[in-house]
N, C-alpha and C. Protein backbone atom coordinates (compact mmCIF):
# COMPACT_ATOMS: atom_id res chain seq x y z
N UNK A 1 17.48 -8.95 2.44
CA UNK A 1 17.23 -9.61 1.19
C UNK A 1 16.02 -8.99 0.51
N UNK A 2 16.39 -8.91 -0.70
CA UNK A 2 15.29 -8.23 -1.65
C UNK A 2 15.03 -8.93 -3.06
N UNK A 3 14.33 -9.54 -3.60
CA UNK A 3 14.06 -10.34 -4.87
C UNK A 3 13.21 -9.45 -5.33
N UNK A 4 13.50 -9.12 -6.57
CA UNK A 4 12.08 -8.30 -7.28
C UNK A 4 11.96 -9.49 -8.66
N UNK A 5 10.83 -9.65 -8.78
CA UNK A 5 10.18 -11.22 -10.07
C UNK A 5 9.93 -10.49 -11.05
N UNK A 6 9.70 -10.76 -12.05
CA UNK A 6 8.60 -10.24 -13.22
C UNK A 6 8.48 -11.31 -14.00
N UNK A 7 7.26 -11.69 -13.79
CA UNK A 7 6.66 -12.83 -14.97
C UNK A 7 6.05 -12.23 -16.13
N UNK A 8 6.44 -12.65 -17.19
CA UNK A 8 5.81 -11.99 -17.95
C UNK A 8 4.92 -13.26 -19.36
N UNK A 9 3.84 -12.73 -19.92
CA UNK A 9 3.51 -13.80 -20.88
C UNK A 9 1.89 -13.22 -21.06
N UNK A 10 0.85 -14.00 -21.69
CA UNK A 10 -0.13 -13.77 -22.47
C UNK A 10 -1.20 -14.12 -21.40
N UNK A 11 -2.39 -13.74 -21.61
CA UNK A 11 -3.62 -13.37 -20.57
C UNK A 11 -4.11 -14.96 -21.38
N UNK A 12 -4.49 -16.09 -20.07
CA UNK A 12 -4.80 -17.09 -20.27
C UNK A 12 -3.62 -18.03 -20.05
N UNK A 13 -2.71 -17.40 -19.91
CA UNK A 13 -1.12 -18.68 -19.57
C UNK A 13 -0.94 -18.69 -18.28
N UNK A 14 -2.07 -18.21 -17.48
CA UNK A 14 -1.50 -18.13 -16.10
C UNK A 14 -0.27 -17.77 -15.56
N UNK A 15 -0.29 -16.62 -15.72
CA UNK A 15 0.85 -15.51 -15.43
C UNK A 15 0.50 -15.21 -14.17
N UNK A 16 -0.41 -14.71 -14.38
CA UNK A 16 -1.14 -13.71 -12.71
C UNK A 16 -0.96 -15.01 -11.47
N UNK A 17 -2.13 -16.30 -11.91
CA UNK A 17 -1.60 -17.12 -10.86
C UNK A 17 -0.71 -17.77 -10.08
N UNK A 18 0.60 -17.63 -11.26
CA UNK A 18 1.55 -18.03 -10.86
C UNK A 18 2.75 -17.22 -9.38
N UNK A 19 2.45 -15.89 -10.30
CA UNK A 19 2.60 -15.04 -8.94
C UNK A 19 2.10 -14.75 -7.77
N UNK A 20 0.47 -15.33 -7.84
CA UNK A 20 -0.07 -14.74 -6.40
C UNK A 20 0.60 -16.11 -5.67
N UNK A 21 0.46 -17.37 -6.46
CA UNK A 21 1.12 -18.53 -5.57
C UNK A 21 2.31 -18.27 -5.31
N UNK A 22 4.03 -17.94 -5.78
CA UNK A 22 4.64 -17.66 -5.69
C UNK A 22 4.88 -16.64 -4.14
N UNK A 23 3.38 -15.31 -4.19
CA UNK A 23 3.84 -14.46 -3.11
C UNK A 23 2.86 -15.01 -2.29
N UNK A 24 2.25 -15.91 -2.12
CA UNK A 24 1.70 -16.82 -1.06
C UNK A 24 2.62 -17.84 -0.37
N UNK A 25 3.07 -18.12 -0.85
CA UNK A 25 3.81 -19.08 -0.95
C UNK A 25 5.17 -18.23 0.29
N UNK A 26 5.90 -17.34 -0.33
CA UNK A 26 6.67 -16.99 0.41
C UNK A 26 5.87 -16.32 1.69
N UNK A 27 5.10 -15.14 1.63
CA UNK A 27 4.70 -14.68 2.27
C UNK A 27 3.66 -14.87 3.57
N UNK A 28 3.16 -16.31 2.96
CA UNK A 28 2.39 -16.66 4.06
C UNK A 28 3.17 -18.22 4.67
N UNK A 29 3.98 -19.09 3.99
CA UNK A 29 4.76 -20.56 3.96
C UNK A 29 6.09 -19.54 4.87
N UNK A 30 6.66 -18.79 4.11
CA UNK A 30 7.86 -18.84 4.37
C UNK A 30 8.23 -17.35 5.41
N UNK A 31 6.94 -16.47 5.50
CA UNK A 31 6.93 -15.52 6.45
C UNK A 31 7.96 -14.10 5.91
N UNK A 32 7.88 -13.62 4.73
CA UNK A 32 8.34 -12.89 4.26
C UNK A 32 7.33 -11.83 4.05
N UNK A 33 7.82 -10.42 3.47
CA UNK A 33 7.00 -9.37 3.36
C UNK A 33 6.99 -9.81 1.62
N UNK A 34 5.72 -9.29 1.29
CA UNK A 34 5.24 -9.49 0.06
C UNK A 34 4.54 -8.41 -0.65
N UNK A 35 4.76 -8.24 -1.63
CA UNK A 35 3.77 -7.10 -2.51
C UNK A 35 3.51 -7.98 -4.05
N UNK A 36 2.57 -7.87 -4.29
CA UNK A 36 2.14 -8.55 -5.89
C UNK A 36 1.34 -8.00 -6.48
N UNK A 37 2.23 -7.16 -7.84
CA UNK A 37 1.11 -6.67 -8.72
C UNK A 37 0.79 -7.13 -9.99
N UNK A 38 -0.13 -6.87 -11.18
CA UNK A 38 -0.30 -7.53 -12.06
C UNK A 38 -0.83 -6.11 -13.08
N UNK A 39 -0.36 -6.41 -14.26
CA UNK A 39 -1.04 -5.39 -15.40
C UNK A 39 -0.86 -6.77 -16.72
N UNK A 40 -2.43 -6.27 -17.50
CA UNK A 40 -2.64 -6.71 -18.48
C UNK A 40 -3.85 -6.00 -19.64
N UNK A 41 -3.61 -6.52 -21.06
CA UNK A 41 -4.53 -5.65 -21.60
C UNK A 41 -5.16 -5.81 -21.47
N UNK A 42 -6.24 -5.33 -22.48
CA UNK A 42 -8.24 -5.17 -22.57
C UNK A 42 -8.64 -6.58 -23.30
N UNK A 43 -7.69 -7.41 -24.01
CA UNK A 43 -7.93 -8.68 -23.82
C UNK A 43 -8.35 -9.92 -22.53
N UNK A 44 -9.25 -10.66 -22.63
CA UNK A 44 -9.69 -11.41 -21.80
C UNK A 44 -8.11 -12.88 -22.05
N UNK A 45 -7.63 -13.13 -23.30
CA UNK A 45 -7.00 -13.74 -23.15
C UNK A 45 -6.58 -13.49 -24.58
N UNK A 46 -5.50 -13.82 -23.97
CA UNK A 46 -3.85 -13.47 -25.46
C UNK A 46 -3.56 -12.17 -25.35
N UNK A 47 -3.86 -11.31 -25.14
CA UNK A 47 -3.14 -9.77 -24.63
C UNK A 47 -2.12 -10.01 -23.62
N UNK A 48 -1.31 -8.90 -23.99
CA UNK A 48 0.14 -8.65 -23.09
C UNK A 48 -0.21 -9.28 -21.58
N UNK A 49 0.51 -9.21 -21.09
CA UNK A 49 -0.06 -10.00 -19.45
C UNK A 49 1.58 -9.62 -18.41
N UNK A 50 1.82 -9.24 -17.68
CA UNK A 50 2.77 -9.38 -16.56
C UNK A 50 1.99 -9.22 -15.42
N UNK A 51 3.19 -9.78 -14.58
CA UNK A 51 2.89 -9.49 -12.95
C UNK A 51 4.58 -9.56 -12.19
N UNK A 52 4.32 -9.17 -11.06
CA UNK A 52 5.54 -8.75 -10.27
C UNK A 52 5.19 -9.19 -8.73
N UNK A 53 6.32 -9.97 -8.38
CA UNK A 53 6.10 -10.22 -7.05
C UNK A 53 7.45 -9.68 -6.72
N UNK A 54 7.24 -9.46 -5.27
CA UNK A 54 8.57 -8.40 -4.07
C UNK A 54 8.70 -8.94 -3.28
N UNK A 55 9.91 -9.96 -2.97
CA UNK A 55 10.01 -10.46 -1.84
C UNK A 55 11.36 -9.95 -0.67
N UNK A 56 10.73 -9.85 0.26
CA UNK A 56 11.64 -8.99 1.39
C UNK A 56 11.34 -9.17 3.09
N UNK A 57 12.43 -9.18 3.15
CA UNK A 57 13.06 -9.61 4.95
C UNK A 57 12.79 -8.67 5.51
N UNK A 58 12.31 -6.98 5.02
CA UNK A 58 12.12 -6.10 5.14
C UNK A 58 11.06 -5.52 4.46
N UNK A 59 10.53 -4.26 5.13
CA UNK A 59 9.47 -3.73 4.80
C UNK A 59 9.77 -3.15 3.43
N UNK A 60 8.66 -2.83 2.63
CA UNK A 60 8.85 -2.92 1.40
C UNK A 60 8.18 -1.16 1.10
N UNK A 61 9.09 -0.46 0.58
CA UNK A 61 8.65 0.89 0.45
C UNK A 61 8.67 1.01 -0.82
N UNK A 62 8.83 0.59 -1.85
CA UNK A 62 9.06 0.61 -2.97
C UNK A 62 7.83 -0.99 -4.04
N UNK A 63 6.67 -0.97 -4.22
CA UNK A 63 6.11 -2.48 -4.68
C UNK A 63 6.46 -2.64 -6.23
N UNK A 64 7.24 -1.56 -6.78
CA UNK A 64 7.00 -2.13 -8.07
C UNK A 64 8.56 -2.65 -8.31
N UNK A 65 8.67 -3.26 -9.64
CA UNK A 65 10.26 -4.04 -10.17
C UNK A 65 10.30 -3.09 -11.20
N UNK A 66 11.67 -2.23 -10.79
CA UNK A 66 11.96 -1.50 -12.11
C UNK A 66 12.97 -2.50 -12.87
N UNK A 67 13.99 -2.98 -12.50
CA UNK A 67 14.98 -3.82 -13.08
C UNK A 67 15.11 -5.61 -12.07
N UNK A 68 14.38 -6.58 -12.74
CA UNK A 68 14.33 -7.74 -12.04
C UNK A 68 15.67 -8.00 -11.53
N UNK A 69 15.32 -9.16 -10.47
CA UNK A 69 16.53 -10.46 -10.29
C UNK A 69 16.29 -11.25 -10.96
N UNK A 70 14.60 -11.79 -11.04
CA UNK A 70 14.29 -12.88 -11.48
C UNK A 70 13.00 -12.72 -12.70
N UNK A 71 13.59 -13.41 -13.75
CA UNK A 71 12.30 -12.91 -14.75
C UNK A 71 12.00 -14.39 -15.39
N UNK A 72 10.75 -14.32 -15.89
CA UNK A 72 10.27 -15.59 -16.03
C UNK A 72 9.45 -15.09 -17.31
N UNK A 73 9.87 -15.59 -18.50
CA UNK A 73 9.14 -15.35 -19.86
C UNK A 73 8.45 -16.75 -20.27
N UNK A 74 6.71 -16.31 -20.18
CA UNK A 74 6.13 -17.74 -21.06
C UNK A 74 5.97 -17.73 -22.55
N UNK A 75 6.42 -16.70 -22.90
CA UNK A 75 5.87 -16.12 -24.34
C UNK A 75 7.24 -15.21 -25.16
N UNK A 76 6.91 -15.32 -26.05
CA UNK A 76 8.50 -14.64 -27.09
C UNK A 76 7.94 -12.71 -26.89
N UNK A 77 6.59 -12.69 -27.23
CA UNK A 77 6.41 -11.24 -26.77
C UNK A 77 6.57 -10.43 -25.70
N UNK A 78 6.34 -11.47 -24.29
CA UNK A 78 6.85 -10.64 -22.71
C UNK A 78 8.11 -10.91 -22.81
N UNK A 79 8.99 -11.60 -23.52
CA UNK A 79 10.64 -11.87 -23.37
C UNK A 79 11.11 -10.69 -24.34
N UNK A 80 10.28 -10.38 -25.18
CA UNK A 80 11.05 -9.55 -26.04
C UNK A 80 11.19 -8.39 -25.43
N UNK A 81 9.28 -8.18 -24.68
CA UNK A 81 9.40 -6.67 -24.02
C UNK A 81 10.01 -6.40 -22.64
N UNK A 82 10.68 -7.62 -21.74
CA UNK A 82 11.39 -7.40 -20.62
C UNK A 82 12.55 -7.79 -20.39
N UNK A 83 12.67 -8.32 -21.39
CA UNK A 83 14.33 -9.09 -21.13
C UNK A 83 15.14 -7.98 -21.03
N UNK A 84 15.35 -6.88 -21.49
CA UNK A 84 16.42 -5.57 -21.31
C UNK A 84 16.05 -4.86 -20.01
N UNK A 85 14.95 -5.39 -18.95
CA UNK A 85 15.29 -4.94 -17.66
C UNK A 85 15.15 -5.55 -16.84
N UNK A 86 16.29 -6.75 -16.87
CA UNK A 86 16.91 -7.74 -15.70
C UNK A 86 18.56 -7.00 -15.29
N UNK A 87 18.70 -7.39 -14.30
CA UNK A 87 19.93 -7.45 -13.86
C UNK A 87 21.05 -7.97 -14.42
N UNK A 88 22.16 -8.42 -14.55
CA UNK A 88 23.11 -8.51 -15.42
C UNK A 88 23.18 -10.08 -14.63
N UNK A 89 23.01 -10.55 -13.58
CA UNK A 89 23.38 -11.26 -13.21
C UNK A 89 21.77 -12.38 -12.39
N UNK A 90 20.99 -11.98 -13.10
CA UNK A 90 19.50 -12.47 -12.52
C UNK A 90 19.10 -13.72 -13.13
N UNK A 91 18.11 -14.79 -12.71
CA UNK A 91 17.81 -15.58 -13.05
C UNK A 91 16.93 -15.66 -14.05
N UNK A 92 17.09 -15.87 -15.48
CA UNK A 92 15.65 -15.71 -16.69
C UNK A 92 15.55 -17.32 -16.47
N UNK A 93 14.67 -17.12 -16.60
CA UNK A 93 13.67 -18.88 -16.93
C UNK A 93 12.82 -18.40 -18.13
N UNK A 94 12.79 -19.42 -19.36
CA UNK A 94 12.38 -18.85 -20.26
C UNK A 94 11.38 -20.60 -20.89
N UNK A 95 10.30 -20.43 -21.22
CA UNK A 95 9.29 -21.68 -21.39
C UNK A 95 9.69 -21.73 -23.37
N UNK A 96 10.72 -22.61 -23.16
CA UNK A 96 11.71 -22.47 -23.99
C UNK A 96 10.94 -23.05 -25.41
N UNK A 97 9.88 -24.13 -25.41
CA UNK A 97 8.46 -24.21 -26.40
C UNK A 97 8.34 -23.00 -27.08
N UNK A 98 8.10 -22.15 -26.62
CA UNK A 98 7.50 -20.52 -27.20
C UNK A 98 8.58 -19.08 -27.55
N UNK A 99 9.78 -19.79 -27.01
CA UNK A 99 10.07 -18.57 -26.48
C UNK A 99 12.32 -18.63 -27.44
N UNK A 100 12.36 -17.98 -28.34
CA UNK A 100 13.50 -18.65 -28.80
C UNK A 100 14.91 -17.17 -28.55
N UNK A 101 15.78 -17.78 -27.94
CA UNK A 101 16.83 -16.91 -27.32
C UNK A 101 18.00 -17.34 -27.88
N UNK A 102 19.43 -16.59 -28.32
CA UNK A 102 20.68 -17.38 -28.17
C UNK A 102 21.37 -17.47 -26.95
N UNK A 103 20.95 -16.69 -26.01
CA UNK A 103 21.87 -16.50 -24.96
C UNK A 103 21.91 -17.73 -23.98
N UNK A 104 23.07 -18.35 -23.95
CA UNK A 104 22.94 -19.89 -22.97
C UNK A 104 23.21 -19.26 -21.30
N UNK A 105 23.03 -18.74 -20.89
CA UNK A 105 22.49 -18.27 -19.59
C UNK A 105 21.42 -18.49 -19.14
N UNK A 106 20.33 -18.26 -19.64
CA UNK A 106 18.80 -18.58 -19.40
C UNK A 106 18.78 -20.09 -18.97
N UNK A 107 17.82 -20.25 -18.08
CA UNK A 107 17.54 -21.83 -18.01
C UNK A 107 15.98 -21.88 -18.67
N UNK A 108 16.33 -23.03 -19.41
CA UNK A 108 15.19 -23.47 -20.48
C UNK A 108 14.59 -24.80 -19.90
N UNK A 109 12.85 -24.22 -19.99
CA UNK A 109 11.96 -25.14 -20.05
C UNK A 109 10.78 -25.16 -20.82
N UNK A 110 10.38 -26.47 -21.61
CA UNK A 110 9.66 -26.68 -22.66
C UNK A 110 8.42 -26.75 -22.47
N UNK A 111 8.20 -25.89 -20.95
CA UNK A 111 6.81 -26.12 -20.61
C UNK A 111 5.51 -26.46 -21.42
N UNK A 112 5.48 -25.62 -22.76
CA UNK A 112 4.39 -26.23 -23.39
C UNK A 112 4.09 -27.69 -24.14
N UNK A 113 5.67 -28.21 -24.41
CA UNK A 113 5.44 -29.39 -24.78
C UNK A 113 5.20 -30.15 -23.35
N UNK A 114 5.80 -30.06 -22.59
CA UNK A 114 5.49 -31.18 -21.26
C UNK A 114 3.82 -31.08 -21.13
N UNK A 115 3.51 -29.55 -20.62
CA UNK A 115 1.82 -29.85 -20.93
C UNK A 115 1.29 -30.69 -21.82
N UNK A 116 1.48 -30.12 -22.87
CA UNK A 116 0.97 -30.94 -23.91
C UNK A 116 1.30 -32.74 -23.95
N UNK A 117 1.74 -33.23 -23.43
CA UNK A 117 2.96 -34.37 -23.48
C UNK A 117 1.53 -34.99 -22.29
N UNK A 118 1.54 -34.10 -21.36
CA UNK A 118 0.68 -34.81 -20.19
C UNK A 118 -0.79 -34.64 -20.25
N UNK A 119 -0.99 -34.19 -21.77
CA UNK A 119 -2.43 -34.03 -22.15
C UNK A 119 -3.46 -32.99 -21.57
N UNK A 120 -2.71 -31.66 -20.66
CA UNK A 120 -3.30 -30.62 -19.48
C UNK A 120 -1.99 -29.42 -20.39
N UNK A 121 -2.89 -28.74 -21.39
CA UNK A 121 -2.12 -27.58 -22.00
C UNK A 121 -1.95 -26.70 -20.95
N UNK A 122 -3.20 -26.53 -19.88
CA UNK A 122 -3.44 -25.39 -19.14
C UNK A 122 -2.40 -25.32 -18.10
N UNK A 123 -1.73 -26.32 -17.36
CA UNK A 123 -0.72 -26.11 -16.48
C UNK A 123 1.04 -26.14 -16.68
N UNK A 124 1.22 -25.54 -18.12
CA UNK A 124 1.81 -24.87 -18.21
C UNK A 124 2.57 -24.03 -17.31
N UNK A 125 1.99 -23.11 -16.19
CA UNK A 125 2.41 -21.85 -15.26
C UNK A 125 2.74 -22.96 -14.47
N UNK A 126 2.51 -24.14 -13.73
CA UNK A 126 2.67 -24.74 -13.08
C UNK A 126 3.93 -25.21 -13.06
N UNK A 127 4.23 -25.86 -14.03
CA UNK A 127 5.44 -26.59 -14.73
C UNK A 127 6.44 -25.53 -14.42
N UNK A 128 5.97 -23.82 -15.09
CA UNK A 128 7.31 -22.87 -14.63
C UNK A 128 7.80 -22.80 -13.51
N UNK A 129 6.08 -22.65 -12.40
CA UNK A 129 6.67 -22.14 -11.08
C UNK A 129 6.81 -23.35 -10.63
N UNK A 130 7.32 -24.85 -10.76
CA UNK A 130 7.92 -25.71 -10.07
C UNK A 130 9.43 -25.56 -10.11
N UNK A 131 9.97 -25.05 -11.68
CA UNK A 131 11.09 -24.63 -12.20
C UNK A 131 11.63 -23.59 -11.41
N UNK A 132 10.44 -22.45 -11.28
CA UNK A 132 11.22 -21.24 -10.66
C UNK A 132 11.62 -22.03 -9.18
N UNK A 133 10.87 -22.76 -8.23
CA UNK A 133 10.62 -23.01 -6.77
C UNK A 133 12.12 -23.51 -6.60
N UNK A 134 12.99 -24.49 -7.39
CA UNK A 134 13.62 -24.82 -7.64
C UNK A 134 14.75 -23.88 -7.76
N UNK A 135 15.09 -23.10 -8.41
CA UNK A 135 16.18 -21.64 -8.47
C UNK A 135 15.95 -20.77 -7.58
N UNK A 136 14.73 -20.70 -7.15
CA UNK A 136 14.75 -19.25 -5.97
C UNK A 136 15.38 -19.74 -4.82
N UNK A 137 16.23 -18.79 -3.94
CA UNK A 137 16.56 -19.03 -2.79
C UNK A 137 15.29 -18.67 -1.36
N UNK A 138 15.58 -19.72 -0.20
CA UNK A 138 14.97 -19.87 0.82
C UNK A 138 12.94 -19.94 0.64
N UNK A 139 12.94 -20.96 -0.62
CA UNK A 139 11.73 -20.85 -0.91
C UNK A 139 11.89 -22.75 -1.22
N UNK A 140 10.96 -22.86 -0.63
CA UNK A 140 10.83 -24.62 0.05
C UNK A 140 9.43 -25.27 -0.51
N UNK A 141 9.48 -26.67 -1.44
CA UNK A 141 9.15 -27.28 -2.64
C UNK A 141 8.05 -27.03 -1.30
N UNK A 142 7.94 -27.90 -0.35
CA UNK A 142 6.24 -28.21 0.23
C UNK A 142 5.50 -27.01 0.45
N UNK A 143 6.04 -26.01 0.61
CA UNK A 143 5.09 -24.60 0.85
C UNK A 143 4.55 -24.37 -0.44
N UNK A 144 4.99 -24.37 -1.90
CA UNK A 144 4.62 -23.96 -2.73
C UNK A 144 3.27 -25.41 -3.32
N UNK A 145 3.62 -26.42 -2.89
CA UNK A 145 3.27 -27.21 -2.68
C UNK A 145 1.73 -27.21 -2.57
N UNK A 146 1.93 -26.70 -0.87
CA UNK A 146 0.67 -26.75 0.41
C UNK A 146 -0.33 -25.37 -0.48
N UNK A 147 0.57 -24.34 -1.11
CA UNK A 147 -0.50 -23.38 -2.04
C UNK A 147 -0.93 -23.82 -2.88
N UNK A 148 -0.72 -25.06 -3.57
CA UNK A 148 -1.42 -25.57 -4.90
C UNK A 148 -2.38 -26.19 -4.36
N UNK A 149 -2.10 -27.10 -3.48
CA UNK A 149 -3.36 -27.81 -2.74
C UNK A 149 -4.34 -27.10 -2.12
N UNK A 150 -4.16 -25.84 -1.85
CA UNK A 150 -5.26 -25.00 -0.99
C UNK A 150 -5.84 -24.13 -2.43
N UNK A 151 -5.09 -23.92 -3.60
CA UNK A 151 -6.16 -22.87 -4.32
C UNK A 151 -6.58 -23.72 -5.31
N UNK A 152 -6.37 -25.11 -5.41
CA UNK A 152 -7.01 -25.68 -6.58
C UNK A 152 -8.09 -26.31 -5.79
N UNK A 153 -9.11 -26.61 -6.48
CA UNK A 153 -10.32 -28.25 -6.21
C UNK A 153 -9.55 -29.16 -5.98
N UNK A 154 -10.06 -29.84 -4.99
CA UNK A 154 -9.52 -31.48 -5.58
C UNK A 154 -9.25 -31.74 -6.73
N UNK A 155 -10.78 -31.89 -7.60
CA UNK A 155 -10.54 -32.66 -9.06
C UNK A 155 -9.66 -32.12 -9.61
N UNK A 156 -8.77 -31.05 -9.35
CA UNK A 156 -7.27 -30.45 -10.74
C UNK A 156 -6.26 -30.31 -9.98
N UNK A 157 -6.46 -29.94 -8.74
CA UNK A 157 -5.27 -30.16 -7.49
C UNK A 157 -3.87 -31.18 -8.33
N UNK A 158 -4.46 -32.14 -8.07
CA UNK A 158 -3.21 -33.22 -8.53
C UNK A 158 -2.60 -33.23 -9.70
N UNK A 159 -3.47 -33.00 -10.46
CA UNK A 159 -3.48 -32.43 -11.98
C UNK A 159 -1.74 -31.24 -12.30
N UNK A 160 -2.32 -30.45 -11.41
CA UNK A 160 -1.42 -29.20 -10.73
C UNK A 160 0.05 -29.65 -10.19
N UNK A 161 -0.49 -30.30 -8.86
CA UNK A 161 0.69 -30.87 -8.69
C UNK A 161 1.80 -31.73 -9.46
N UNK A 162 1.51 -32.57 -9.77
CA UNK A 162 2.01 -33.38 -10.93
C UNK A 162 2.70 -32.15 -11.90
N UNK A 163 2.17 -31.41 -12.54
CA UNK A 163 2.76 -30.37 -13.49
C UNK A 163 4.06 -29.63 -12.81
N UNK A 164 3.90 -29.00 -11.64
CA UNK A 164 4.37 -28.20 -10.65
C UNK A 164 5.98 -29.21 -10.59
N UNK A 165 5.38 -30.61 -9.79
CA UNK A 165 6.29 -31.55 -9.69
C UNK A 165 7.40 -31.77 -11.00
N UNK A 166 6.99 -31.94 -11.93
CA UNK A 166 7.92 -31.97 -13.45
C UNK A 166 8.89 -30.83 -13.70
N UNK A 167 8.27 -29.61 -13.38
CA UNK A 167 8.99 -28.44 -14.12
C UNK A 167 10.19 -28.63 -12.79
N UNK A 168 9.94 -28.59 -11.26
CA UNK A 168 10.94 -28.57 -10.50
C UNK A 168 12.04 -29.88 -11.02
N UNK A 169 11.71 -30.88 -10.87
CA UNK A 169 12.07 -32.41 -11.34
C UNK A 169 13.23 -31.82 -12.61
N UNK A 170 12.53 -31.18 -13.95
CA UNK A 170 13.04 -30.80 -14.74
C UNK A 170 14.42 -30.10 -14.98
N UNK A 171 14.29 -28.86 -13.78
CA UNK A 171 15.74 -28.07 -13.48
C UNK A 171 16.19 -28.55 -12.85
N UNK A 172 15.74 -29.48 -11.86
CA UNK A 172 16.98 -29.88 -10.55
C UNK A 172 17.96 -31.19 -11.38
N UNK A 173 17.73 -31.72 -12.61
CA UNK A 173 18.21 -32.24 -13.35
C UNK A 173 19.68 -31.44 -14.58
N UNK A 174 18.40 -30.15 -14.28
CA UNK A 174 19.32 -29.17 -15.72
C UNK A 174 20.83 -28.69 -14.70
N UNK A 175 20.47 -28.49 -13.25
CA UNK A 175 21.56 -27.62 -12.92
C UNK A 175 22.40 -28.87 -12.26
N UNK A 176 21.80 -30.31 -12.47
CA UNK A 176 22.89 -31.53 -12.18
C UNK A 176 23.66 -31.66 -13.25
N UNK A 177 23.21 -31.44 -14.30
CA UNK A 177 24.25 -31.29 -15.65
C UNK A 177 25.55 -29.68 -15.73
N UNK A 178 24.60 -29.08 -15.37
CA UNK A 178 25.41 -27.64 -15.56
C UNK A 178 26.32 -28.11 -14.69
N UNK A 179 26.36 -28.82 -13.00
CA UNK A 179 27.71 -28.50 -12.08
C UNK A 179 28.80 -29.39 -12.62
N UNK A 180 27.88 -30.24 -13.45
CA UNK A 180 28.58 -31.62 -13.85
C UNK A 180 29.89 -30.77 -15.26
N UNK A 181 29.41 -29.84 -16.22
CA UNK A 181 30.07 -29.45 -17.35
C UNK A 181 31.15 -28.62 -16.06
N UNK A 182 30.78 -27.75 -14.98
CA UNK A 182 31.69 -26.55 -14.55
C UNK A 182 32.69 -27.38 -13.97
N UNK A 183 32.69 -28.71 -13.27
CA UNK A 183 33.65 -29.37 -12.44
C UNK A 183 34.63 -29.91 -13.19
């Protein structure tokens, strides 16, 4: 098994964090080989922003994602600039607030209104990667979980969680509807 990620979105949306939790998460929770990289501009925040996590059952000779499985757009600018190198058949999650697509394939989440909704703009990334935790295979809600609780403080920990909690909450709802239209 081989997953290659690419998150992509703006410096300050927590892009980067979302991935190191993500390859913590597998790599140290779930005992997988991991590689995680990140590029962004000379902006401190609102410049281009991606990162890439590699997840593998196997050693990993290759760390970068030329063409995702799984891509995760917080922003209409990283969707514009990566959406043409996913797989034909890969998972987009798209923070559907920011980010406007026709293609009904994507699974949509309004992450920025839910932030906003819960009065914490900033956990946003949270809300996604509860969404993503949710679609990825052999990747388990309490590990991603047990990483929020270990890299936040207390005082935002819960804060976190709670966000984290919604966005999963959110899709495991969306794809109870989707089996519900295919049956």
């Amino acid at each position: 098994m081989r997953i290659n990620v690419r998150f992509s979105g703006a410096g300050g949306q927590g892009v980067i964090l979302s991935s190191v939790l993500l390859a913590k998460a597998y790599g140290l929770g779930e005992d997988y080989n991991i590689s995680q990289t990140q590029s962004y501009g000379p902006e401190a925040r609102g410049g281009a922003c991606k990162a890439e996590v590699v997840i593998s059952d196997e050693n990993i000779d290759y760390m970068k994602v030329d063409t995702a499985d799984v891509f995760i757009a917080f922003n209409q600018a990283g969707y514009d600039k990566y959406n043409k190198t996913v797989k034909d058949d890969a998972i987009i999650l798209i923070n559907s607030t920011l980010v406007e697509t026709d293609s009904d394939r994507h699974y949509r989440i309004p992450a920025t209104e839910i932030a906003e909704e819960m009065g914490k703009p900033f956990v946003v990334n949270m809300i996604m990667l509860g969404a993503l935790t949710k679609l990825l295979p052999k990747l388990h809600y309490p590990t991603v979980e047990a990483e929020i609780m270990e890299n936040f403080a207390a005082s935002i920990a819960g804060i976190n969680l709670d966000a984290y909690d919604k966005g999963y909450q959110y899709i495991a709802k969306q794809l109870e509807e989707r089996n519900k239209q295919s049956a």
